[in-house]
C-alpha atoms as a PDB file:
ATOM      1  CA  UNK A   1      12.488 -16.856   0.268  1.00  0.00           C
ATOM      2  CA  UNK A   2      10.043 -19.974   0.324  1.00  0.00           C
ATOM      3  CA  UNK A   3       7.311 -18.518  -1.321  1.00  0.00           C
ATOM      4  CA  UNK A   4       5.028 -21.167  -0.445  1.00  0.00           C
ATOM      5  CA  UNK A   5       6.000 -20.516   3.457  1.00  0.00           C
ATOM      6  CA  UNK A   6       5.352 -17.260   2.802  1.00  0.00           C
ATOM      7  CA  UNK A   7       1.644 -17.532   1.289  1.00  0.00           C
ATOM      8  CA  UNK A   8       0.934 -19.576   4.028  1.00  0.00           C
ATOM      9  CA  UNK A   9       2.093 -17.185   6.735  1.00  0.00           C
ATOM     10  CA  UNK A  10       0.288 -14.118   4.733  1.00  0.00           C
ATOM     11  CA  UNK A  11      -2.977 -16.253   4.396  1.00  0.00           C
ATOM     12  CA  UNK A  12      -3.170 -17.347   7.853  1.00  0.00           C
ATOM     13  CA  UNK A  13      -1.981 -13.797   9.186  1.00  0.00           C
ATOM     14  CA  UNK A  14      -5.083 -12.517   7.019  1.00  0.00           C
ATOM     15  CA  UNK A  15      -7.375 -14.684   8.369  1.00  0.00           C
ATOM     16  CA  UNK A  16      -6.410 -14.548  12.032  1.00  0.00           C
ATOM     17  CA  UNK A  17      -6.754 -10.531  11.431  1.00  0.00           C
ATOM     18  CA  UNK A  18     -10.013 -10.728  10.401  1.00  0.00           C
ATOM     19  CA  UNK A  19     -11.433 -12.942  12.950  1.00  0.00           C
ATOM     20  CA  UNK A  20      -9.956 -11.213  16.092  1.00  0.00           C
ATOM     21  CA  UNK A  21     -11.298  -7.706  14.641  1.00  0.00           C
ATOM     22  CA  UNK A  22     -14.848  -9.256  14.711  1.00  0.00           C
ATOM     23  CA  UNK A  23     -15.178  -9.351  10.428  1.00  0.00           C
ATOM     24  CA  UNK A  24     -15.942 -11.503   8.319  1.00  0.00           C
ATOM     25  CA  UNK A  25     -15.204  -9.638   4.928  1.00  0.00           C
ATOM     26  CA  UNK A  26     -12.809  -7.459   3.636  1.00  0.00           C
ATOM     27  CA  UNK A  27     -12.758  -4.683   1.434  1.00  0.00           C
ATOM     28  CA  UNK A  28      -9.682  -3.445  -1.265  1.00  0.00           C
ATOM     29  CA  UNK A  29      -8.779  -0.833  -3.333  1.00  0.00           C
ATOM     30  CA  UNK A  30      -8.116  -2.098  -7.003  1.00  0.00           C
ATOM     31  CA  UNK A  31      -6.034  -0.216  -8.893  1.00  0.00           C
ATOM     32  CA  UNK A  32      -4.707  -3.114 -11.712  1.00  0.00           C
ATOM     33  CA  UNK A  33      -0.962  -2.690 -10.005  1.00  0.00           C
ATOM     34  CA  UNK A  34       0.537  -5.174  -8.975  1.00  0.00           C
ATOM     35  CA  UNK A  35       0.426  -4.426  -5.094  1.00  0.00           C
ATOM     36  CA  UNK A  36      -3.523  -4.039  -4.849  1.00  0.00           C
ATOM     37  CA  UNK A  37      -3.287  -7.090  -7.587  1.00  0.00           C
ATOM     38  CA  UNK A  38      -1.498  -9.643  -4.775  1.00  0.00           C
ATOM     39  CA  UNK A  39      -3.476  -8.603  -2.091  1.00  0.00           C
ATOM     40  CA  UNK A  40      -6.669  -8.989  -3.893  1.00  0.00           C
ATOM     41  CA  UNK A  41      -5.448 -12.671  -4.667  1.00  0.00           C
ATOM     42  CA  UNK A  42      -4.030 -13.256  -1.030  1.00  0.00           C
ATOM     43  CA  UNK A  43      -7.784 -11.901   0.318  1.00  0.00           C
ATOM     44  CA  UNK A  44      -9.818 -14.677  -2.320  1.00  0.00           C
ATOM     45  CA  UNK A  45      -7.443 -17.134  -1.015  1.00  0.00           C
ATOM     46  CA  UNK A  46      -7.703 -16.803   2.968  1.00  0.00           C
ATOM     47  CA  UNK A  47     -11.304 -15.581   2.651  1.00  0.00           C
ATOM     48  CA  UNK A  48     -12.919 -16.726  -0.451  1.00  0.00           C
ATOM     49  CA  UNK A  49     -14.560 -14.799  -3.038  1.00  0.00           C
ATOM     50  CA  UNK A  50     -17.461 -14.215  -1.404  1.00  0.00           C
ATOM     51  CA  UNK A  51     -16.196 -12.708   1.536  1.00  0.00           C
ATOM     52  CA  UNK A  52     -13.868 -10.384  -0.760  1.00  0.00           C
ATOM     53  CA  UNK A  53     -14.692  -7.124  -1.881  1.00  0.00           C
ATOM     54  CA  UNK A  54     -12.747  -4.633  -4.466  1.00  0.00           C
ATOM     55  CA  UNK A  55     -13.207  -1.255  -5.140  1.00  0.00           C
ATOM     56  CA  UNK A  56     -11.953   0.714  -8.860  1.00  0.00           C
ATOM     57  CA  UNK A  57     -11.372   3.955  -7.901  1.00  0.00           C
ATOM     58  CA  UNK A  58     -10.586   5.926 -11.509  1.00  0.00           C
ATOM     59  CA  UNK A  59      -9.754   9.615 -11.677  1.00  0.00           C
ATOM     60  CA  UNK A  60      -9.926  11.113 -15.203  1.00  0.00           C
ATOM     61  CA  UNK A  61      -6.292  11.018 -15.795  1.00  0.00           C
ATOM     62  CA  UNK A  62      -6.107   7.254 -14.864  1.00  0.00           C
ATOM     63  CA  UNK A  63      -5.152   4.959 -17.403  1.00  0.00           C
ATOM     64  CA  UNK A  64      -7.681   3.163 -18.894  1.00  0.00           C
ATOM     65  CA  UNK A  65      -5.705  -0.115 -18.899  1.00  0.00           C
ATOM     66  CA  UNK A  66      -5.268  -0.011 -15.057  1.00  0.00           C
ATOM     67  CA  UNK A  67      -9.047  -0.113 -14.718  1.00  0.00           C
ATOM     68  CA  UNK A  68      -9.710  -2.444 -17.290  1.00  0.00           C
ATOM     69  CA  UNK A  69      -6.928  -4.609 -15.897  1.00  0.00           C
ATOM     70  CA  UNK A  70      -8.344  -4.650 -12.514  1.00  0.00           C
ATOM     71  CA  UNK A  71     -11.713  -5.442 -13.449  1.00  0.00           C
ATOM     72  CA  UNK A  72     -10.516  -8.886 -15.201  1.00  0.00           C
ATOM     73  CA  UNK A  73      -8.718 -10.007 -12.247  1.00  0.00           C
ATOM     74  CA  UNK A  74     -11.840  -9.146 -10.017  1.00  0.00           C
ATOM     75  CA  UNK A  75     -13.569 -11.118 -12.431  1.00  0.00           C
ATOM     76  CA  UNK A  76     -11.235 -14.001 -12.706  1.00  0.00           C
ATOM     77  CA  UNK A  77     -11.062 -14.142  -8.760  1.00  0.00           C
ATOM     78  CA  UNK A  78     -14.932 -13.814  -8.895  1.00  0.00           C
ATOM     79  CA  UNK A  79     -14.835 -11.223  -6.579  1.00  0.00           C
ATOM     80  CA  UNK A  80     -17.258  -8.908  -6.247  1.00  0.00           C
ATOM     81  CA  UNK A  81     -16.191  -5.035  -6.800  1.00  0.00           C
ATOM     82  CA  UNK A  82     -17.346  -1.782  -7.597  1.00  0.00           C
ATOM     83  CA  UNK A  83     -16.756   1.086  -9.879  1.00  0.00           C
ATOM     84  CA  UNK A  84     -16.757   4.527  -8.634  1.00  0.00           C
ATOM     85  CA  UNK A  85     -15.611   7.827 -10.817  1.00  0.00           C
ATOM     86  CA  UNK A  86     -13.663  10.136  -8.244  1.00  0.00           C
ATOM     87  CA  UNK A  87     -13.389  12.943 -10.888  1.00  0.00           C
ATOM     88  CA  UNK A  88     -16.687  15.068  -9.989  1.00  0.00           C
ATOM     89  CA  UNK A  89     -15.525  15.135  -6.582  1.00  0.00           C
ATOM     90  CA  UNK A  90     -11.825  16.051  -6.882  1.00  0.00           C
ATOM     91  CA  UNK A  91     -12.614  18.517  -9.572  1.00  0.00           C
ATOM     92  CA  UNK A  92     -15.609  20.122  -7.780  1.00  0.00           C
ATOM     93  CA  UNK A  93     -13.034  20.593  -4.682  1.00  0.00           C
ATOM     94  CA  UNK A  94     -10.291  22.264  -6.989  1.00  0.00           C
ATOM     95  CA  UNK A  95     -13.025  24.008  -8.731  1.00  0.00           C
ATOM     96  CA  UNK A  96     -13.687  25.774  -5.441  1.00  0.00           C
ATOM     97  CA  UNK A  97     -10.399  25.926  -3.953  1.00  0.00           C
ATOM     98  CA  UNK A  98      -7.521  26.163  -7.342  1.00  0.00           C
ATOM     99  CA  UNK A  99      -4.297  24.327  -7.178  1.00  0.00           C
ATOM    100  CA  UNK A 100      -2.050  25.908 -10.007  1.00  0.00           C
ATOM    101  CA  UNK A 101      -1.841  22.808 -11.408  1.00  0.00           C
ATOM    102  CA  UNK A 102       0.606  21.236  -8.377  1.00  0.00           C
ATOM    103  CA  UNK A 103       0.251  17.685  -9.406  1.00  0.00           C
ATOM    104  CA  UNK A 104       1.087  16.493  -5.783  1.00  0.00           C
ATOM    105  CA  UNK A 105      -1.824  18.126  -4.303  1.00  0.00           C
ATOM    106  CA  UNK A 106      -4.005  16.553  -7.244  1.00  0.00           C
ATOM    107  CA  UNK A 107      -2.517  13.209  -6.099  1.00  0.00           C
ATOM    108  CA  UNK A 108      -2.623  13.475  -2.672  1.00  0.00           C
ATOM    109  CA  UNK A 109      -6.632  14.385  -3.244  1.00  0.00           C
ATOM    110  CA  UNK A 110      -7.047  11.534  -5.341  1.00  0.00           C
ATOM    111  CA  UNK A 111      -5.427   8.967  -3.015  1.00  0.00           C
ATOM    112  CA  UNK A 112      -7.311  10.936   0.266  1.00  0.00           C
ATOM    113  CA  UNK A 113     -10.891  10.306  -2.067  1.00  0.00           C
ATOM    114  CA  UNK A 114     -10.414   6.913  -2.410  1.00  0.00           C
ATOM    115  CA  UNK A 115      -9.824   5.743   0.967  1.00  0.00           C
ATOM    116  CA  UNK A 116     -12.879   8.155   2.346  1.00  0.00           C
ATOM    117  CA  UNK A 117     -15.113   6.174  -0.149  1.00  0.00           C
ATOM    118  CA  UNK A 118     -13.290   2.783   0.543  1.00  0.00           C
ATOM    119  CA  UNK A 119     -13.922   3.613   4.657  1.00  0.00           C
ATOM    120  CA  UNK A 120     -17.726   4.255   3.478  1.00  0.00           C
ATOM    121  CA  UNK A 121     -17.647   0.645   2.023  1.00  0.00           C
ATOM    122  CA  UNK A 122     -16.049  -0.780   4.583  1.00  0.00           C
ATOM    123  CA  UNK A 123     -19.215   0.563   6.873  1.00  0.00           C
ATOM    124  CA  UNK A 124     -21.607  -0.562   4.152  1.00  0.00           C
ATOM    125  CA  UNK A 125     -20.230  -4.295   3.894  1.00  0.00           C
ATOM    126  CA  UNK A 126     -19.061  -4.757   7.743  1.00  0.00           C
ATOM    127  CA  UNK A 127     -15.358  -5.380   5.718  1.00  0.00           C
ATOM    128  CA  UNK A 128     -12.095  -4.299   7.252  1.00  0.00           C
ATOM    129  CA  UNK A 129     -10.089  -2.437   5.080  1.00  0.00           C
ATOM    130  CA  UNK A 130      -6.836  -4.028   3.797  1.00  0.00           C
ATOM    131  CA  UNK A 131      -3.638  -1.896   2.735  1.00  0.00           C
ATOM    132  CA  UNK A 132      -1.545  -2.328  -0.175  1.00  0.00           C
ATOM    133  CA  UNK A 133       1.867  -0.926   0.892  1.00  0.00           C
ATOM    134  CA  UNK A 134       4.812  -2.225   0.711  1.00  0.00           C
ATOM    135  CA  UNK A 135       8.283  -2.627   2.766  1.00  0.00           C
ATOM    136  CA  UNK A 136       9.265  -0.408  -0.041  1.00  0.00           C
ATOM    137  CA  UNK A 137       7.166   2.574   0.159  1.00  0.00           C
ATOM    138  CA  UNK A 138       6.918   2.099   4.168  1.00  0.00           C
ATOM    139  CA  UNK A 139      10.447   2.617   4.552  1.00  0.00           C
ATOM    140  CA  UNK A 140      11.003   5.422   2.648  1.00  0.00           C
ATOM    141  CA  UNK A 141       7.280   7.440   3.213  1.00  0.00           C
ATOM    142  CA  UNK A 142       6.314   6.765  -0.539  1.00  0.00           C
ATOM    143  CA  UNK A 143       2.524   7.136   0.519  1.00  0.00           C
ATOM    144  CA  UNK A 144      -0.208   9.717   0.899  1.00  0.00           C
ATOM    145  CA  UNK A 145      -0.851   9.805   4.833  1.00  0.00           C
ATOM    146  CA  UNK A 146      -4.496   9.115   5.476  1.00  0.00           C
ATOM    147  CA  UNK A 147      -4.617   8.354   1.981  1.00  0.00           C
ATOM    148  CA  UNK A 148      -3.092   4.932   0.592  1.00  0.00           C
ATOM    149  CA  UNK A 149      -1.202   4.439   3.960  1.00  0.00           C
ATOM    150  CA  UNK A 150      -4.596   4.246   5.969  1.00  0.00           C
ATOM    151  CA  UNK A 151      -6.064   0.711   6.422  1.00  0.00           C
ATOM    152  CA  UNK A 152      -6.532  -1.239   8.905  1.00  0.00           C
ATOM    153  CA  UNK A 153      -3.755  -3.852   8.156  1.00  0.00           C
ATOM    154  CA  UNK A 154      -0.731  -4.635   5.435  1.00  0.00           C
ATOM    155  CA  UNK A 155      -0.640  -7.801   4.190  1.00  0.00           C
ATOM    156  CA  UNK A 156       2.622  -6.677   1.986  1.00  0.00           C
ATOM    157  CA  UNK A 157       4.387  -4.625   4.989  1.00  0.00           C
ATOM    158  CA  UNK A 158       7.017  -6.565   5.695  1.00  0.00           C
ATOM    159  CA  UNK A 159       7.974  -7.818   1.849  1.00  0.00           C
ATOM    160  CA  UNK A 160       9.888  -5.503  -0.171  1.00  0.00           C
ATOM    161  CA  UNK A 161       8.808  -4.524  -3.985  1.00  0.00           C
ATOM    162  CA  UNK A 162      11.292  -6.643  -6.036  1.00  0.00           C
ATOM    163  CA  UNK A 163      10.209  -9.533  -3.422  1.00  0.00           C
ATOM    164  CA  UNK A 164       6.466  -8.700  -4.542  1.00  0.00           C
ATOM    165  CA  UNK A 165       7.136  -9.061  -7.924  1.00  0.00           C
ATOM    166  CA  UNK A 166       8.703 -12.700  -7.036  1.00  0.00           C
ATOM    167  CA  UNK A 167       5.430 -13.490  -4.759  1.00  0.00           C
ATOM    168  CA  UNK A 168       3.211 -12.089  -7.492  1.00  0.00           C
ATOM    169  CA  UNK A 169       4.541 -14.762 -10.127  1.00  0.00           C
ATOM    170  CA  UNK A 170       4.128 -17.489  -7.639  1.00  0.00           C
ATOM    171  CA  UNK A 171       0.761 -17.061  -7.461  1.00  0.00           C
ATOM    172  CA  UNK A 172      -0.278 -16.295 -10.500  1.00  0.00           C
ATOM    173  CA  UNK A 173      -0.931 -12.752 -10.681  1.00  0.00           C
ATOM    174  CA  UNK A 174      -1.746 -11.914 -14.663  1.00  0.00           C
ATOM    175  CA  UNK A 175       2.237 -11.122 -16.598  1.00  0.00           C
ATOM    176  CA  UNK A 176       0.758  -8.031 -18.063  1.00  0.00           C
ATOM    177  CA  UNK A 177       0.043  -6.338 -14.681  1.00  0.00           C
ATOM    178  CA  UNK A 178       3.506  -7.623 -13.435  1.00  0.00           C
ATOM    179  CA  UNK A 179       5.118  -6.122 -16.423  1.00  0.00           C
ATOM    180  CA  UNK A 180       3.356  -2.696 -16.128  1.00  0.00           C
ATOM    181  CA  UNK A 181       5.929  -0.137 -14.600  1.00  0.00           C
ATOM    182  CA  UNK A 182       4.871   0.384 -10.942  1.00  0.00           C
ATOM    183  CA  UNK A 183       2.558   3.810 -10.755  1.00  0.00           C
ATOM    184  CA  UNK A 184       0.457   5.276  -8.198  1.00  0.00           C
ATOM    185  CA  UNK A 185      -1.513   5.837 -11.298  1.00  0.00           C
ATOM    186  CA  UNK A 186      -2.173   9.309 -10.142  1.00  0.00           C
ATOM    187  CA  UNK A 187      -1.416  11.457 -13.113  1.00  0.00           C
ATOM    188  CA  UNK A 188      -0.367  10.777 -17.038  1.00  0.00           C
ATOM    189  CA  UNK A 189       2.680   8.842 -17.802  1.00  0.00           C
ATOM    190  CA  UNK A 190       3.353   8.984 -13.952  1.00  0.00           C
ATOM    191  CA  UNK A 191       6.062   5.878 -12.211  1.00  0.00           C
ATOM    192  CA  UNK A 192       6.981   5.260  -8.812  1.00  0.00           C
ATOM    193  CA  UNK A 193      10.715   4.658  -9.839  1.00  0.00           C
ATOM    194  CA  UNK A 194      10.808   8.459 -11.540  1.00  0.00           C
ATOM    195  CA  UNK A 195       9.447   9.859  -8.430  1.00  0.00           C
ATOM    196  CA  UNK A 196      11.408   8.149  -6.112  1.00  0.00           C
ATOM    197  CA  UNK A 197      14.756   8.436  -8.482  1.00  0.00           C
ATOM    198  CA  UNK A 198      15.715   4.890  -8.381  1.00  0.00           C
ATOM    199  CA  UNK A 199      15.031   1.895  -9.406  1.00  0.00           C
ATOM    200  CA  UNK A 200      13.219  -0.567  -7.160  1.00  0.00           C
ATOM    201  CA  UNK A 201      15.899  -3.286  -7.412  1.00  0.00           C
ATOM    202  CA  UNK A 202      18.506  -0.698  -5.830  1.00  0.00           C
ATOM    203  CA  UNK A 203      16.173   1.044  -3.795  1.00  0.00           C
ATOM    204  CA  UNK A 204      15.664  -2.464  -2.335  1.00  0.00           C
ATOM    205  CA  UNK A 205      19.422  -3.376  -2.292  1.00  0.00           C
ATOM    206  CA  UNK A 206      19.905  -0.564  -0.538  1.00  0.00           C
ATOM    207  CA  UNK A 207      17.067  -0.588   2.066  1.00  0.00           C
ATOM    208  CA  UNK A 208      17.728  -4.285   3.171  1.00  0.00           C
ATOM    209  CA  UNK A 209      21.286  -3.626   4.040  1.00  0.00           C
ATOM    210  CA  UNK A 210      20.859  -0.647   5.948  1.00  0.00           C
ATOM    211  CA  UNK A 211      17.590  -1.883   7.996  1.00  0.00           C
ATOM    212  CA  UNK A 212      17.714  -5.621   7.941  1.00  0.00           C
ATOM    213  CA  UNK A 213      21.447  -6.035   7.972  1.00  0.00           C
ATOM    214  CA  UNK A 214      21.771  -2.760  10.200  1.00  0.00           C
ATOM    215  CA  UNK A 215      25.046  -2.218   7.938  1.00  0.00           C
ATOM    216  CA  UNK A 216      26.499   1.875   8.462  1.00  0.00           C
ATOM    217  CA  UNK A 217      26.334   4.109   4.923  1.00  0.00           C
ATOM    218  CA  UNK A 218      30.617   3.690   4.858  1.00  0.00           C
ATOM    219  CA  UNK A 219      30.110  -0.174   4.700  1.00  0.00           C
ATOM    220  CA  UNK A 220      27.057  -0.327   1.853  1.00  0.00           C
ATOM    221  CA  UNK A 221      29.222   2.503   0.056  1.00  0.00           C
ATOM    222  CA  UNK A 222      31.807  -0.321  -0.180  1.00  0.00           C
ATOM    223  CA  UNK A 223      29.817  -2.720  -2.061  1.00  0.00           C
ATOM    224  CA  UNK A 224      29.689  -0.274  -4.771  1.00  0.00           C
ATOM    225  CA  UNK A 225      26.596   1.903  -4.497  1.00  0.00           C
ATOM    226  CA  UNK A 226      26.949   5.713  -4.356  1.00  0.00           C
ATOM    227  CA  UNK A 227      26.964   7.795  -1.517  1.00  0.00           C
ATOM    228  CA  UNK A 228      24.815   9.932  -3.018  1.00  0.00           C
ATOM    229  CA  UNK A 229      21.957   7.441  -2.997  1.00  0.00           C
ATOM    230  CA  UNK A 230      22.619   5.931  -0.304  1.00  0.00           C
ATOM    231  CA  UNK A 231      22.428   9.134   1.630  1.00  0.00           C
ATOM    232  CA  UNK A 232      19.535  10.073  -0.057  1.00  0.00           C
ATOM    233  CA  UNK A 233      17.625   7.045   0.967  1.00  0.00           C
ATOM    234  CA  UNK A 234      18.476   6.999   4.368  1.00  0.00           C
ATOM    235  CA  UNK A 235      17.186  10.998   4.781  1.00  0.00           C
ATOM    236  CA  UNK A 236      14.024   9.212   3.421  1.00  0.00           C
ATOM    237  CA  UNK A 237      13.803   7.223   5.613  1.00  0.00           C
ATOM    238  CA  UNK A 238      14.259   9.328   8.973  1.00  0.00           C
ATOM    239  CA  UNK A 239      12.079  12.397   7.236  1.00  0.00           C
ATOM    240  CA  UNK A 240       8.682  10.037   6.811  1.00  0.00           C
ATOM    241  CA  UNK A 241       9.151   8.440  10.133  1.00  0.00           C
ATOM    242  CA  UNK A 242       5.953  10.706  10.765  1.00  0.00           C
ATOM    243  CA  UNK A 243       3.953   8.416   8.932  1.00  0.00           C
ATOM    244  CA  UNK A 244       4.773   5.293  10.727  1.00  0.00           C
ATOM    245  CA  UNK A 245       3.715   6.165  13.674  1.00  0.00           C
ATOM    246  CA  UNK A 246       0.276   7.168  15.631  1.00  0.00           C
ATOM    247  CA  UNK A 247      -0.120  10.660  16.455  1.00  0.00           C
ATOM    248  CA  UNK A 248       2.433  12.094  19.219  1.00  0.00           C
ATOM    249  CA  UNK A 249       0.795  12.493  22.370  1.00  0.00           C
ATOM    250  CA  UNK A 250       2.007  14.481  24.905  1.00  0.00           C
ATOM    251  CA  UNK A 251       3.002  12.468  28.506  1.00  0.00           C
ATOM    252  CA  UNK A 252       1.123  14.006  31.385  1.00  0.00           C
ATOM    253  CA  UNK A 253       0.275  10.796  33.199  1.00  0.00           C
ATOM    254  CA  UNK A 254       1.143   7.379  34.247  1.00  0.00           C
ATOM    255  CA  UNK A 255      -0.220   5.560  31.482  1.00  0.00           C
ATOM    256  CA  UNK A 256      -0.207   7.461  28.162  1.00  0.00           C
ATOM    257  CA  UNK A 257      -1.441   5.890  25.112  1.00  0.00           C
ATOM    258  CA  UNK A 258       1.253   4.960  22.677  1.00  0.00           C
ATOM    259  CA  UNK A 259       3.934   5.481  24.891  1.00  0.00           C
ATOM    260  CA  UNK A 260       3.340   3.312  28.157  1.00  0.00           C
ATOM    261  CA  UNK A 261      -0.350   1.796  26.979  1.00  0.00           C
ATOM    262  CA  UNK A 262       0.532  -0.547  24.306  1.00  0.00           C
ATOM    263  CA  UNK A 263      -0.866  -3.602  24.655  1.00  0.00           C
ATOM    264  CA  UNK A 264      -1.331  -5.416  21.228  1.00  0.00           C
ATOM    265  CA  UNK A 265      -5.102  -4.887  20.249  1.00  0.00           C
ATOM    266  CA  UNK A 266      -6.371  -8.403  21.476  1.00  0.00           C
ATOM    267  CA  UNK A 267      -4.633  -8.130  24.350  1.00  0.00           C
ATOM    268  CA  UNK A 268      -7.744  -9.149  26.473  1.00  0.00           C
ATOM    269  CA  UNK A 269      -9.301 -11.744  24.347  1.00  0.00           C
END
């Protein structure tokens, strides 16, 4: 991978984005990870840091690193962000409706809060809201639908995790949030990599040969990964296909959104 190719292509696919949407600014959630910590730094680069805006989303079981952490790169990117405390309204909502302490749904609030407010920011600064998934988590439906997975476009969609690590280097991205373990951050001593059950570097291994290389489970079994988690993955895969798609809409006439009208957005520009 030439990462300098690659910056290029991401900068210039950010800026064209922005322009043919009719912005001018753009608007991120911050959490001090290292996803929302390359995008940030791929925004300040294609847009500058005046045009760049970052939100810090906390909930009271956040760690206090991750917010600290993502204040000092907003500050060393001199772009401009905000602070907003999510607790009062997650916990007034669970107040009123109790959860039995399900962690997921606590989550899944969490990362549904933040992109309402983010959306209300992205009114209040005329700034198109930029995603921070990955190939990773896109793949296998590691997101909260209308939560993190809502924006209006990836930057990091296409690159897998271990390849964001890489990209994150090149460009300078602070060592101590590239050598935090990956978390949504959503609960104490929660990790991506105990959710998901492996580790990112197989996850990745795994992922590339069966949807880039197109390669059948029998043949990636071969070069010495399990069935078992090879298996595994792929039922990920087909079971949050759901979320990588628009809404299903039922075909009644000639021309039905998302199935026969799919011109690309700036189709008539």
């Amino acid at each position: 991978m030439n990462l300098d190719v690659v910056q290029k292509v991401l900068v210039n696919f950010i800026q064209e984005t922005i322009r043919k949407n009719g912005f001018q600014n753009t608007i991120v959630g911050v959490s001090g990870g290292i996803d929302s910590a390359l995008v940030l730094a791929l925004l300040q680069r294609a847009l500058g840091s005046e045009h760049t805006f970052g939100l810090l989303m906390p909930y009271k079981l956040s760690s206090e690193d991750s917010l600290k952490d993502g204040k000092e790169l907003c500050e060393q990117l001199k772009v401009r962000y905000e602070v907003i405390d999510i607790s009062p309204s997650v916990d007034g909502y669970f107040n009123r409706f109790p959860n039995d302490k399900n962690k997921l749904l606590i989550g899944n609030k969490c990362a549904r809060e933040r992109m309402s407010i983010l959306y209300d920011f992205s009114s209040r600064h005329k700034a198109l809201v930029a995603g921070t998934s990955n190939k990773s988590e896109l793949l296998i439906g590691y997101s909260t639908i209308f939560g993190d997975s809502a924006a209006a476009f990836l930057p990091l969609g296409d690159l897998y995790k271990t390849q964001v690590f890489v990209l994150a280097r090149h460009l300078n991205i602070p060592e101590k949030i590239i050598l935090k373990k990956p978390s949504a951050d959503l609960w104490q001593d929660q990790t991506d990599e105990g959710e998901i059950g492996v580790t990112y570097k197989e996850l990745d291994e795994i992922l590339y040969r069966l949807v880039d290389l197109r390669l059948k489970p029998v043949e990636i079994e071969k070069a010495g990964y399990s069935k078992q988690t090879i298996e595994r993955i792929k039922s990920m895969i087909i079971s949050s296909q759901y979320k990588r798609t628009m809404p299903q809409v039922c075909k009644l006439q000639p021309r039905t959104v998302g199935i026969d009208f799919r011109y690309p957005r700036d189709w008539n520009k």
